[in-house]
Protein backbone atom coordinates (compact mmCIF):
# COMPACT_ATOMS: atom_id res chain seq x y z
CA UNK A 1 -177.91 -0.65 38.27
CA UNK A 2 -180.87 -2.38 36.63
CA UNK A 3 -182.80 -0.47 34.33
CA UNK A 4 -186.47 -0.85 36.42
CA UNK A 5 -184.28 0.96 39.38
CA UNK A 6 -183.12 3.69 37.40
CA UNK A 7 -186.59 4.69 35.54
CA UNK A 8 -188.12 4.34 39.43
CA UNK A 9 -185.33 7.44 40.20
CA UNK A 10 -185.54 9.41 36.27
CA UNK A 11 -189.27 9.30 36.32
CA UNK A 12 -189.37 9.40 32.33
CA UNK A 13 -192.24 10.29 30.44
CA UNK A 14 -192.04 6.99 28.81
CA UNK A 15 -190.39 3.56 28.77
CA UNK A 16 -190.49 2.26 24.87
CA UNK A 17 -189.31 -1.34 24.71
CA UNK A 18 -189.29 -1.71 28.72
CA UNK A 19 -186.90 -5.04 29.58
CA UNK A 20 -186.64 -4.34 33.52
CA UNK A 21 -183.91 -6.71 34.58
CA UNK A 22 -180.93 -4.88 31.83
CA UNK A 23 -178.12 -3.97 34.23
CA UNK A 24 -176.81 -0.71 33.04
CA UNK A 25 -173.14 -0.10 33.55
CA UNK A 26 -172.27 3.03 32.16
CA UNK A 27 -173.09 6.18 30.34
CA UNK A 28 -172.06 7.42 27.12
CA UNK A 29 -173.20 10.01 24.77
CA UNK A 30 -170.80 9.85 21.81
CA UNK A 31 -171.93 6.51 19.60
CA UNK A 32 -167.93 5.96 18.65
CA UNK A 33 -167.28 4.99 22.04
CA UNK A 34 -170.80 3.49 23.30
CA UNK A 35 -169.84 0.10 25.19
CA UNK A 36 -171.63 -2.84 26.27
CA UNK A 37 -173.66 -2.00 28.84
CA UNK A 38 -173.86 1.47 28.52
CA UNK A 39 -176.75 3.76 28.25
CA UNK A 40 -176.51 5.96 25.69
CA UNK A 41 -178.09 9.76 25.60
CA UNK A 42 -178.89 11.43 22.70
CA UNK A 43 -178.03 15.00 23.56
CA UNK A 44 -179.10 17.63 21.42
CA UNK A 45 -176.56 20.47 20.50
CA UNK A 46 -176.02 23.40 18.39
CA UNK A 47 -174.44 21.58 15.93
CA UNK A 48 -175.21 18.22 16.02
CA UNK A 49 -178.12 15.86 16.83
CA UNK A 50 -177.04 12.49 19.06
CA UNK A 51 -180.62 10.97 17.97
CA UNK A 52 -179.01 10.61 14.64
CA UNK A 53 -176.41 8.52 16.00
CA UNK A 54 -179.04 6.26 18.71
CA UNK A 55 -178.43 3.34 16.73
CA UNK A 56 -174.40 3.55 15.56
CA UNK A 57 -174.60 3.15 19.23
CA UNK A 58 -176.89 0.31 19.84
CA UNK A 59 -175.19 -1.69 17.34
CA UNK A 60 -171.58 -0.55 19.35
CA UNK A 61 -173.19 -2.12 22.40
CA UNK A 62 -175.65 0.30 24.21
CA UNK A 63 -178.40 -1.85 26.08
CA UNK A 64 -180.59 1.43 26.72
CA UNK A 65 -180.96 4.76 25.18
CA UNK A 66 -182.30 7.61 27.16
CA UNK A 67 -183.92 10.33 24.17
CA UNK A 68 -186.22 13.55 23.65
CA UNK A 69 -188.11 11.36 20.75
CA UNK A 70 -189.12 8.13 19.93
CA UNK A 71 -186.13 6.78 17.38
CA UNK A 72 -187.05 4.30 14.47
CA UNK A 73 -184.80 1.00 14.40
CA UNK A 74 -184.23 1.12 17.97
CA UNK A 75 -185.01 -2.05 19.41
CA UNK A 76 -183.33 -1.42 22.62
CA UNK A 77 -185.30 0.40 25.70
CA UNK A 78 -186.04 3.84 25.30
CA UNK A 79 -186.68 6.16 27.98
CA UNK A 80 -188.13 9.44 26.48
CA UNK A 81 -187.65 12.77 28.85
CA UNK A 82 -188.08 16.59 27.94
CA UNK A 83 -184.45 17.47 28.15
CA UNK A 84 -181.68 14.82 27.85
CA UNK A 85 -178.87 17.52 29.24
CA UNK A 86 -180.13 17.97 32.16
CA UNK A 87 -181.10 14.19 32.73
CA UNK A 88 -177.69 12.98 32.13
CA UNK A 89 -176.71 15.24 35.48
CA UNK A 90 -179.63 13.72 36.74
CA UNK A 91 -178.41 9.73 35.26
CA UNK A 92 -174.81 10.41 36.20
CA UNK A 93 -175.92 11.51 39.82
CA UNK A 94 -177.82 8.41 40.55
CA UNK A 95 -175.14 5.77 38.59
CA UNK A 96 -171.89 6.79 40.44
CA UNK A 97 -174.06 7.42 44.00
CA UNK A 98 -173.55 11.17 44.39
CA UNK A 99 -169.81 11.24 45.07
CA UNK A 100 -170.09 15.14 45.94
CA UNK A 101 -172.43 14.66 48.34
CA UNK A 102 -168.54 12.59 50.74
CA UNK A 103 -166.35 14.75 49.21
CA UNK A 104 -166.03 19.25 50.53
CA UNK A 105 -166.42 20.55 46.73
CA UNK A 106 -165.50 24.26 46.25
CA UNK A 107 -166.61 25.66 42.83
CA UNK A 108 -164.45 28.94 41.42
CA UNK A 109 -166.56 30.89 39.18
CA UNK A 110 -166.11 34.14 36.92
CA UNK A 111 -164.93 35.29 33.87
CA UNK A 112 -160.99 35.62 34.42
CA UNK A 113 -159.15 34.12 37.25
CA UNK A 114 -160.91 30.45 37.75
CA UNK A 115 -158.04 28.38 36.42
CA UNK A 116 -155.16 30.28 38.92
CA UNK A 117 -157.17 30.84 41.89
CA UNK A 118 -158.36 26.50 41.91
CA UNK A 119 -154.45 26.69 41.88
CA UNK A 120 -153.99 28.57 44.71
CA UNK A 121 -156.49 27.10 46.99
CA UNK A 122 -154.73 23.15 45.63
CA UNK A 123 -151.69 24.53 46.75
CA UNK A 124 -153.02 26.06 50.50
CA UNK A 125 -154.56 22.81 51.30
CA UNK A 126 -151.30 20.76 50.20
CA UNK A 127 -149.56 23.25 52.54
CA UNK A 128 -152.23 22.45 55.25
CA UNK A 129 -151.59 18.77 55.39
CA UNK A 130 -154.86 17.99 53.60
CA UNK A 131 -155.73 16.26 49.98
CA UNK A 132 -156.64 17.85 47.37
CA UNK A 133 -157.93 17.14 43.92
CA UNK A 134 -158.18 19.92 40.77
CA UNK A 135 -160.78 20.06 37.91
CA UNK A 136 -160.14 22.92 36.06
CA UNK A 137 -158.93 24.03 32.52
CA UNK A 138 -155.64 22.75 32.51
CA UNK A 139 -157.40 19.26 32.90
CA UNK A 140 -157.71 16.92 36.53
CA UNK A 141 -155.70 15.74 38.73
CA UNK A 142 -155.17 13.93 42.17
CA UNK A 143 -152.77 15.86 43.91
CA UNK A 144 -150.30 18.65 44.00
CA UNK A 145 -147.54 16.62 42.47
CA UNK A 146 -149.64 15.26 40.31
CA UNK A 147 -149.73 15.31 36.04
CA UNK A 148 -153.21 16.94 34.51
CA UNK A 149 -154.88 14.56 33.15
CA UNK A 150 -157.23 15.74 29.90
CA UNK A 151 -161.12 16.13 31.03
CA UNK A 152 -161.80 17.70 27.58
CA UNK A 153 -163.99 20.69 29.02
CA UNK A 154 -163.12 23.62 31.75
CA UNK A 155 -165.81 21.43 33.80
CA UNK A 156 -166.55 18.02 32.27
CA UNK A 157 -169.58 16.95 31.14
CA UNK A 158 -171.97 15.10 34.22
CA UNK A 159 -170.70 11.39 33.36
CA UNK A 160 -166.78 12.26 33.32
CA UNK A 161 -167.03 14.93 36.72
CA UNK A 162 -169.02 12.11 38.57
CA UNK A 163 -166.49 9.68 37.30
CA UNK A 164 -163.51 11.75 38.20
CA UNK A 165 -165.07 12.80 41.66
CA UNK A 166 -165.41 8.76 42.02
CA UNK A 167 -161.64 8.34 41.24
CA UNK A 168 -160.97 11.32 43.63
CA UNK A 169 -162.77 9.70 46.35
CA UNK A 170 -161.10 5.86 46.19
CA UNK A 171 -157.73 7.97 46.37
CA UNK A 172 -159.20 9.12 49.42
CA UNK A 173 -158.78 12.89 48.33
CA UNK A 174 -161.64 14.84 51.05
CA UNK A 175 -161.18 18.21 49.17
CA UNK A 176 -161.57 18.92 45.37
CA UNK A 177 -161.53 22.73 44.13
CA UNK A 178 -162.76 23.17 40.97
CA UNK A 179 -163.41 25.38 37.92
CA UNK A 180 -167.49 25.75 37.04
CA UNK A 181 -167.87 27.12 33.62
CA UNK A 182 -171.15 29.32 32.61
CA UNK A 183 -171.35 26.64 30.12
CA UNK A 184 -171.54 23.81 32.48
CA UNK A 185 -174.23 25.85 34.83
CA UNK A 186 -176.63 26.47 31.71
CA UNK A 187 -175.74 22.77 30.28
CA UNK A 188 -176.74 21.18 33.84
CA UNK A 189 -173.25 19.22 34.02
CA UNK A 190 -172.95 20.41 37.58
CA UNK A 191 -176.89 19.49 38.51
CA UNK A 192 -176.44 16.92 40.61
CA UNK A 193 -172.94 18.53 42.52
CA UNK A 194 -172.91 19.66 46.11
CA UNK A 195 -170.74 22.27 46.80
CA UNK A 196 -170.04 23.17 50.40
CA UNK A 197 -168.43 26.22 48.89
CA UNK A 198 -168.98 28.64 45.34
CA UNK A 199 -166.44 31.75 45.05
CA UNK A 200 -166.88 34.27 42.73
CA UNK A 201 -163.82 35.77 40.89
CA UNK A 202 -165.47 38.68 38.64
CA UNK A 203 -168.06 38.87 36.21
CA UNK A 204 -167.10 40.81 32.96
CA UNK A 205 -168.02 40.42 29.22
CA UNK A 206 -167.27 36.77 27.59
CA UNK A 207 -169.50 34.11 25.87
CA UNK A 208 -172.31 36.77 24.75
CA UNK A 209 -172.56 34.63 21.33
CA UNK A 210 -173.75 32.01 23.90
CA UNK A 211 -175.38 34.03 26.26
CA UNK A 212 -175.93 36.73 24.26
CA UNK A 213 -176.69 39.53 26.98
CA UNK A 214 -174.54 40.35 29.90
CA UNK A 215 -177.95 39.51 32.34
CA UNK A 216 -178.30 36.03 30.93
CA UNK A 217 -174.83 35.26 31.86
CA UNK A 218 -175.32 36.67 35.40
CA UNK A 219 -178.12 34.49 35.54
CA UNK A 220 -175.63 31.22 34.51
CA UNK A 221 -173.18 32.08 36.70
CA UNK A 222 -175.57 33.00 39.43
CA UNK A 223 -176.83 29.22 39.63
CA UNK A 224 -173.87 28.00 41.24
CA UNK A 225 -174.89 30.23 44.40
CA UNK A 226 -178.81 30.27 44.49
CA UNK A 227 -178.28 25.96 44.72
CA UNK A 228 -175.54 26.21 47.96
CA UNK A 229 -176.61 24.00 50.14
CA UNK A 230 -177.47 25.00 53.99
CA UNK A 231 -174.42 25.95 56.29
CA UNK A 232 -172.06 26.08 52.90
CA UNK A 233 -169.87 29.55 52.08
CA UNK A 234 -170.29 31.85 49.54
CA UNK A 235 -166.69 33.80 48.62
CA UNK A 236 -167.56 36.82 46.39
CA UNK A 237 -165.38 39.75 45.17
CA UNK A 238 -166.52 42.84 46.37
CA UNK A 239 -165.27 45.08 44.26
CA UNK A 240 -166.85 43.80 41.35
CA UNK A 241 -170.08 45.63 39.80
CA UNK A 242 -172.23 42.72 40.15
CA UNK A 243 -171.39 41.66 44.11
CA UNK A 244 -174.77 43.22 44.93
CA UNK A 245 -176.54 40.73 42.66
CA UNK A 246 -174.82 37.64 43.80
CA UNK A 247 -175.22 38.62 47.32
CA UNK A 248 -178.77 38.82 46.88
CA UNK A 249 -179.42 35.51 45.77
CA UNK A 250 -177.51 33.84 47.76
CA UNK A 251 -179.58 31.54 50.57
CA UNK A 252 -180.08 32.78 53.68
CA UNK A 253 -178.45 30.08 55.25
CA UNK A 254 -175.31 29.80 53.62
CA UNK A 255 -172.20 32.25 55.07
CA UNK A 256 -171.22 34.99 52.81
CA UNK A 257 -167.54 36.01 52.90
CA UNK A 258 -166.30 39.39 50.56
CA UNK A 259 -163.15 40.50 49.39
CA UNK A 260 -161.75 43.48 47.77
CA UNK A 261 -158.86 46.21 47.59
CA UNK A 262 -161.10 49.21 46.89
CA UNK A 263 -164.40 48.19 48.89
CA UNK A 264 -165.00 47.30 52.41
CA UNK A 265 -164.31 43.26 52.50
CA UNK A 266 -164.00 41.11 55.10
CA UNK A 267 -160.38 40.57 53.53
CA UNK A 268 -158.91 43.40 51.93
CA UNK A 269 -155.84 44.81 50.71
CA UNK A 270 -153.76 47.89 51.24
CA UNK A 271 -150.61 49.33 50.44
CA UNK A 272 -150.28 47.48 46.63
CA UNK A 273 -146.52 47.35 44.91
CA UNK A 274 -145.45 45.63 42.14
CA UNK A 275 -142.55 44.75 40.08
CA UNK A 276 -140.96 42.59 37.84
CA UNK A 277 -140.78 40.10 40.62
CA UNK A 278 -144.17 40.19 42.18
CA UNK A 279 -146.52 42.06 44.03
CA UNK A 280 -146.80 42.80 47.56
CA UNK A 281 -149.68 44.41 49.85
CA UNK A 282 -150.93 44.10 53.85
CA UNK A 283 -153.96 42.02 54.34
CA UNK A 284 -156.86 42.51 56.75
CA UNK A 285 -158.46 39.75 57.93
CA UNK A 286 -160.76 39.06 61.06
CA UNK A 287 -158.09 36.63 62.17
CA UNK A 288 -155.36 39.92 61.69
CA UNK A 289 -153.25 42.05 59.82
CA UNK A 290 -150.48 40.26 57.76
CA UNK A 291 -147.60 41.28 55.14
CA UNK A 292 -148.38 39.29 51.91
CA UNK A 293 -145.40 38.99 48.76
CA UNK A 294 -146.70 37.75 46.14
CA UNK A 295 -143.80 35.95 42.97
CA UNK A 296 -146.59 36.93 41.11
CA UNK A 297 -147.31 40.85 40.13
CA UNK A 298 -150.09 42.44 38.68
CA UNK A 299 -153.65 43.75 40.20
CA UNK A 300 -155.16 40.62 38.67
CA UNK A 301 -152.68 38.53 40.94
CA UNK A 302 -154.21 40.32 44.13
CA UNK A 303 -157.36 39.08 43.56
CA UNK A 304 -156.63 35.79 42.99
CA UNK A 305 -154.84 35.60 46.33
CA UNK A 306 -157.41 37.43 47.76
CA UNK A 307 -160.14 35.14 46.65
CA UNK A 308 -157.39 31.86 47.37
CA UNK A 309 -156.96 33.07 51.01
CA UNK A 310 -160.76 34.02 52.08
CA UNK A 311 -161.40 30.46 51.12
CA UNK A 312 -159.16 29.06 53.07
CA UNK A 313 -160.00 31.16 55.99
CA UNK A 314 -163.78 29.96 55.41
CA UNK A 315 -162.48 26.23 55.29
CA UNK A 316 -160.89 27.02 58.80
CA UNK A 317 -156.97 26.54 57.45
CA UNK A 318 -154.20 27.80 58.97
CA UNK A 319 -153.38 31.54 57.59
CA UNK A 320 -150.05 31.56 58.31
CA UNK A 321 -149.34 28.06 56.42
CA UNK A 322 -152.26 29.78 54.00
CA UNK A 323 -150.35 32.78 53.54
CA UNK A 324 -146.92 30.88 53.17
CA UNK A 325 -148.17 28.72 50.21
CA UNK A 326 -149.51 32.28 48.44
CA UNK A 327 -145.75 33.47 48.97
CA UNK A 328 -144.08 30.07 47.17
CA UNK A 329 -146.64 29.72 44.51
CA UNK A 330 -145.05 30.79 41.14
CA UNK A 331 -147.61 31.78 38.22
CA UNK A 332 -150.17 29.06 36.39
CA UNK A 333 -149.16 27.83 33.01
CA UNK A 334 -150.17 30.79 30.18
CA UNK A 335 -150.87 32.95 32.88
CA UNK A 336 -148.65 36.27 32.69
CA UNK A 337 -145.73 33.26 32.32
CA UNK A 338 -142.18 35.12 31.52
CA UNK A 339 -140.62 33.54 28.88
CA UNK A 340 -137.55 35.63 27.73
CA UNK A 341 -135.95 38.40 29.44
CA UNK A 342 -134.14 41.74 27.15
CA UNK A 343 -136.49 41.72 26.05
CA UNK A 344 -139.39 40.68 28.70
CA UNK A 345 -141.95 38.16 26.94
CA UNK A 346 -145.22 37.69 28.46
CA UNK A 347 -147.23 34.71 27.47
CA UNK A 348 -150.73 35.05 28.65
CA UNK A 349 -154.67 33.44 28.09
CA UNK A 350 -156.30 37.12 28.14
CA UNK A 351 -158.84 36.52 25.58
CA UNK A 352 -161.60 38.99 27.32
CA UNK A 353 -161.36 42.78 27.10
CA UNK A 354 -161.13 42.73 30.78
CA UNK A 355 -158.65 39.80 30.79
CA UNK A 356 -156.45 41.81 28.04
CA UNK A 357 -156.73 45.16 29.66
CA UNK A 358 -155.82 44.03 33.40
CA UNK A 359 -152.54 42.07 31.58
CA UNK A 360 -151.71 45.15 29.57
CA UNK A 361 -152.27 47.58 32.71
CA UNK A 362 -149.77 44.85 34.69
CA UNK A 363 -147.40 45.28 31.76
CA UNK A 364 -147.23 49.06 31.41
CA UNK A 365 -146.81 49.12 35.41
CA UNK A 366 -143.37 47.20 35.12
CA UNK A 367 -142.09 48.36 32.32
CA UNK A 368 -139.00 50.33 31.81
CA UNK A 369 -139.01 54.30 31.25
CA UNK A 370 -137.61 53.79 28.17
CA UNK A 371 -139.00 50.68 26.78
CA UNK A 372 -141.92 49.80 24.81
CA UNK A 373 -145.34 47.97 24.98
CA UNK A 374 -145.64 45.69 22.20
CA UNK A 375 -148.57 43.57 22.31
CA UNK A 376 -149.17 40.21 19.94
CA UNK A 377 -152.86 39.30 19.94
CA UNK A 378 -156.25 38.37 17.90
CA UNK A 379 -159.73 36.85 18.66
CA UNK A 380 -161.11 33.35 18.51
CA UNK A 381 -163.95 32.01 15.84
CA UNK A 382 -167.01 31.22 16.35
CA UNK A 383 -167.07 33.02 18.96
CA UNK A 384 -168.34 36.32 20.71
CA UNK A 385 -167.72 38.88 18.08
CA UNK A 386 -169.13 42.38 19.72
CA UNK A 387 -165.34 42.43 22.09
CA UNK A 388 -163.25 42.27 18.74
CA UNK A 389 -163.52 45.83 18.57
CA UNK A 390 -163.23 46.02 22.12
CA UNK A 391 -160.14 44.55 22.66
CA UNK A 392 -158.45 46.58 19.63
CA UNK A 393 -159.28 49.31 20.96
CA UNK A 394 -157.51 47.84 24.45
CA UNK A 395 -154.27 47.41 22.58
CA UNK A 396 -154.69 50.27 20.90
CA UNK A 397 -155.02 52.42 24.41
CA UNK A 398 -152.76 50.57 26.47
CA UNK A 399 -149.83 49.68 24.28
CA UNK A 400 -146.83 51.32 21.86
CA UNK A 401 -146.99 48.66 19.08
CA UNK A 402 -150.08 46.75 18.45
CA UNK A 403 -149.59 43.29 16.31
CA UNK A 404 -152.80 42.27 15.41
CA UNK A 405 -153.18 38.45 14.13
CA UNK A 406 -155.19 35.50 14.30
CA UNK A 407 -156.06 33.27 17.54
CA UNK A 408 -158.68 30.27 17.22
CA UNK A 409 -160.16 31.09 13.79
CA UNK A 410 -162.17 27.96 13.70
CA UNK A 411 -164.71 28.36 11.19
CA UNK A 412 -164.49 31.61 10.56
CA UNK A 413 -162.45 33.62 7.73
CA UNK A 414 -159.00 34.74 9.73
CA UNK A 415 -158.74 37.89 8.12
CA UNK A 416 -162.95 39.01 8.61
CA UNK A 417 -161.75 38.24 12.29
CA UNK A 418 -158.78 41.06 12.57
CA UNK A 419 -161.30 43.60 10.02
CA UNK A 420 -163.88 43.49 13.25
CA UNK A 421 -160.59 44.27 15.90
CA UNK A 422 -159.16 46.95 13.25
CA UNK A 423 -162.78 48.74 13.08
CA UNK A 424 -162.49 49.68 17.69
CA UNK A 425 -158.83 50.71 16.39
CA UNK A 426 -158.58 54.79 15.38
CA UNK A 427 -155.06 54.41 14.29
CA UNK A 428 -153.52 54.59 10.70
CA UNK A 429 -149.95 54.63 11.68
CA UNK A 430 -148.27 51.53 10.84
CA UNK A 431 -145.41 51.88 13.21
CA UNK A 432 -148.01 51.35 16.28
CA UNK A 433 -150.91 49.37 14.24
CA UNK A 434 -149.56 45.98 12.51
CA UNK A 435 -151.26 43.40 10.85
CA UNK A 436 -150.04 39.84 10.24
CA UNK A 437 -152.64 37.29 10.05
CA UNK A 438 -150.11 33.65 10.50
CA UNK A 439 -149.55 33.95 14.16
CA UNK A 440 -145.96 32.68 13.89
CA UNK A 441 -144.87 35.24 11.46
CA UNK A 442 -146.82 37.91 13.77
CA UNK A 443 -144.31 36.49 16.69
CA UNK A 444 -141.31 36.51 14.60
CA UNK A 445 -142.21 40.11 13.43
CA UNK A 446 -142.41 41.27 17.26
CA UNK A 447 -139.03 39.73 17.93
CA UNK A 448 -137.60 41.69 14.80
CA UNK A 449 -138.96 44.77 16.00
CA UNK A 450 -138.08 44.59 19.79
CA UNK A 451 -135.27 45.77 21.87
CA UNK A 452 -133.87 45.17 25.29
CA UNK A 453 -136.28 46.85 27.72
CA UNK A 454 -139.14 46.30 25.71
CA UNK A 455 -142.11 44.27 26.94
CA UNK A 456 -143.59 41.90 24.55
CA UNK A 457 -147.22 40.56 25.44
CA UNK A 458 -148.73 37.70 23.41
CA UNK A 459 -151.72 37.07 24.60
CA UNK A 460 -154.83 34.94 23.73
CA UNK A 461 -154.07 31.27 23.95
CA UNK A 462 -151.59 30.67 27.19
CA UNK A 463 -151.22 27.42 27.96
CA UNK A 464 -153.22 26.07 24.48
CA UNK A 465 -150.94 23.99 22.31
CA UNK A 466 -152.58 23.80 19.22
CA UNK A 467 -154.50 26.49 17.25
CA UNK A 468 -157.71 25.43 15.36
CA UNK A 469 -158.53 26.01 11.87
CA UNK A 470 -160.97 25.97 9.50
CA UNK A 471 -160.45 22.42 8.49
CA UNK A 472 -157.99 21.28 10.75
CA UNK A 473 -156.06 21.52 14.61
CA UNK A 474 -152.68 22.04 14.24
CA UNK A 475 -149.66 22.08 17.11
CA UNK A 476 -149.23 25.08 18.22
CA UNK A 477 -147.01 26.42 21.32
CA UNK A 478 -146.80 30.24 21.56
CA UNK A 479 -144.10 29.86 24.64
CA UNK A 480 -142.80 27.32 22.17
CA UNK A 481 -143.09 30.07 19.08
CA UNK A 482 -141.48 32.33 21.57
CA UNK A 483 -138.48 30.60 22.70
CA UNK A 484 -137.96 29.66 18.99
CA UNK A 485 -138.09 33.16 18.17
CA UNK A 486 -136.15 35.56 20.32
CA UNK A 487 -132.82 34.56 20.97
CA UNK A 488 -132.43 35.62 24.69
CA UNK A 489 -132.11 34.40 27.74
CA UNK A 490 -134.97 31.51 28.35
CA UNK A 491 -136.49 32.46 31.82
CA UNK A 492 -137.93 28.83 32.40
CA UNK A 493 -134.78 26.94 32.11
């Protein structure tokens, strides 16, 4: 697109060495990997500047920079705005020709849940007949059968998602579910998106360092409903404390659809069981009453086939082929994955009080009458510090044995980390309340201490393979650590 085009469509506040006819061929925002023909935003951070870098990345090729300032050395056109993250939405939109806009988009949105429930509603439209792409967590990717492919974020940022909805749509893929971030709603990386549908899993304390009251992250998460477009479908859990809220900004227009276990829903669920094996309930629906089992157990699990099947019933799928891909869909990656069996090792991404209380509460309902609750876990860096306390006291609660070590300690000191979990913990006996700060000595110390029908959660990190330091990222696998560790029987084989 030439440059004279795309200021028509930005409307900057002004055009600093204006050369109409450059073609612009791309975006970039890091200056390491700025090509020719690329415009390059300077995007402004918490912890880094990308004016700094405006002219690493005109020598590296850039033929246009789009800033917040005017940038000395620059001999390239400038285009100065007011806020460069939410004109890249705004840049990416208009360069790759609104690919949302020929594509049905469903957003999943929520605190715990996103990553498994995009699963579920991949795997209901495979089992309809009908393409499907994922953006989520785990990373992107085309199809069911498909490998992830890394998009760095839970939801890119605006260049990579319109790139990846691009590639989505020459596959000719006419459905993509995927995971929206609170992150990615303040940061504007879903501006210029179209969703025909936003679901809302549950809305519970996470990212207050960001957000830094529980209102502000409403208000983040409420975005992704208050911009539905006309005749689109809202999905919203109503059991959670802030349905009200959500339903009340949601445009008059679009179709709300609610479900629940313990409210009135337009789905619910009755008659709950669980076990070792999975969970089971009877669903109402306006289509009927049905007989769900679930290979996955816990309340948690419920939800996210609750939330899985009232989209597809609002996309007009087939319940029964709907309700038969719920019954063969094993467990997400990190997500209450069984590892090891006498004793029972849980791997799972709880890193939320809620997250680690509904895991533990799953854990305690399947365990054996005489086996023990041993729970592995600590708290990321950097990171929202008033749960720490929250979460020990969880643990503390909910479990026998309580092994409290490090997760993510990024920049911060490991051990000042497990002091904030220890003060929420009332505890002084050392048989329940153990501390071992290297989290592959605090796995080998819960195999040591574990017997047959115990149940051994280790939760924080899931799916992550790597665990970031102070200085450095290192590999690390806690299914791996786990496997390595207790020498029973390896459920995934």
């Amino acid at each position: 697109m030439l440059l004279d085009k795309l200021t028509e469509f930005l409307k900057p506040d002004e055009v600093i060495n204006n050369s109409e006819n450059i073609e612009i061929k791309d975006i970039s925002y890091n200056s390491k990997t700025t090509k020719q023909g690329d415009i390059f935003v300077c995007l402004v951070g918490e912890k880094t500047d990308g004016h700094k870098y405006a002219k690493m990345a005109q020598d590296n090729g850039a033929v246009a920079i789009l800033a917040q300032n005017p940038i000395d050395e620059i001999t390239i056109p400038t285009l100065i705005v007011k806020d460069t993250q939410k004109t890249i939405s705004d840049l990416a939109g208009i360069l790759f020709d609104y690919p949302s806009k020929k594509i049905n988009l469903i957003g999943i949105t929520g605190t715990n849940g996103k990553t498994t429930v995009t699963h579920l509603i991949e795997r209901i439209f495979e089992y309809n007949k009908k393409s499907c792409g994922l953006i989520g967590t785990l990373g992107y990717k085309l199809n069911y059968n498909d490998t992830y492919k890394d998009a760095k974020h839970t939801t890119p940022q605006a260049p990579e998602l319109q790139r990846t909805l691009c590639t989505m749509l020459d596959n000719k893929i006419d459905n993509v579910v995927m995971e929206v971030s609170s992150h990615a709603l303040c940061q504007h990386r879903v501006g210029t998106c179209e969703f025909d549908c936003a679901v809302l899993t549950n809305l519970t304390q996470d990212h207050l360092d960001y957000h830094i009251t529980m209102q502000n992250y409403f208000e983040a998460k409420a975005t992704l409903f208050k911009n539905l477009k006309s005749g689109s479908k809202a999905i919203i859990n109503n059991d959670d404390k802030w349905a009200e809220k959500f339903k009340e900004i949601v445009p008059d227009d679009v179709k709300i659809l609610t479900y629940g276990i313990n409210n009135d829903a337009d789905i619910k669920a009755t008659n709950l069981k669980f076990d070792t094996l999975g969970a089971s309930f009877d669903c109402v629906t306006p289509l009927g009453n049905y007989k769900i089992n679930l290979l996955m157990t816990g309340l948690f699990s419920v939800y996210n086939a609750l939330a899985a099947l009232t989209t597809a019933i609002s996309q007009n799928l087939d319940i029964n082929l709907t309700i038969k891909a719920l019954e063969e869909t094993h467990g997400v990656a990190g997500r209450f994955e069984a590892i090891t069996k006498e004793p029972l090792t849980i791997v799972d991404y709880a890193h939320t009080p809620d997250g680690l209380e509904n895991v533990l509460n799953t854990a305690r309902k399947i365990l054996p009458d005489n086996g023990r609750l041993i729970c592995v876990f600590g708290c990321g860096g950097d990171r929202d510090a008033t749960k720490r306390p929250k979460m020990g006291a969880i643990v503390e609660k909910l479990s026998d044995v309580a092994i409290v070590t490090s997760d993510n300690p990024r920049s911060e000191d490991p051990q000042q980390i497990i002091t904030d979990i220890l003060s929420g913990i009332k505890s002084l006996s050392q048989d329940k309340i153990m501390v071992e700060a290297d989290r592959h000595l605090a796995i080998k110390l819960a195999s040591k201490i574990s017997k047959p029908d115990d149940i051994v959660v280790i939760a924080g990190k899931g799916h992550e393979d790597y665990q970031i330091l102070k200085d450095k990222t290192i590999h690390f696998d806690d299914r791996e650590e786990v496997r390595n560790s207790f020498s029973k029987v390896d459920l995934t084989k």
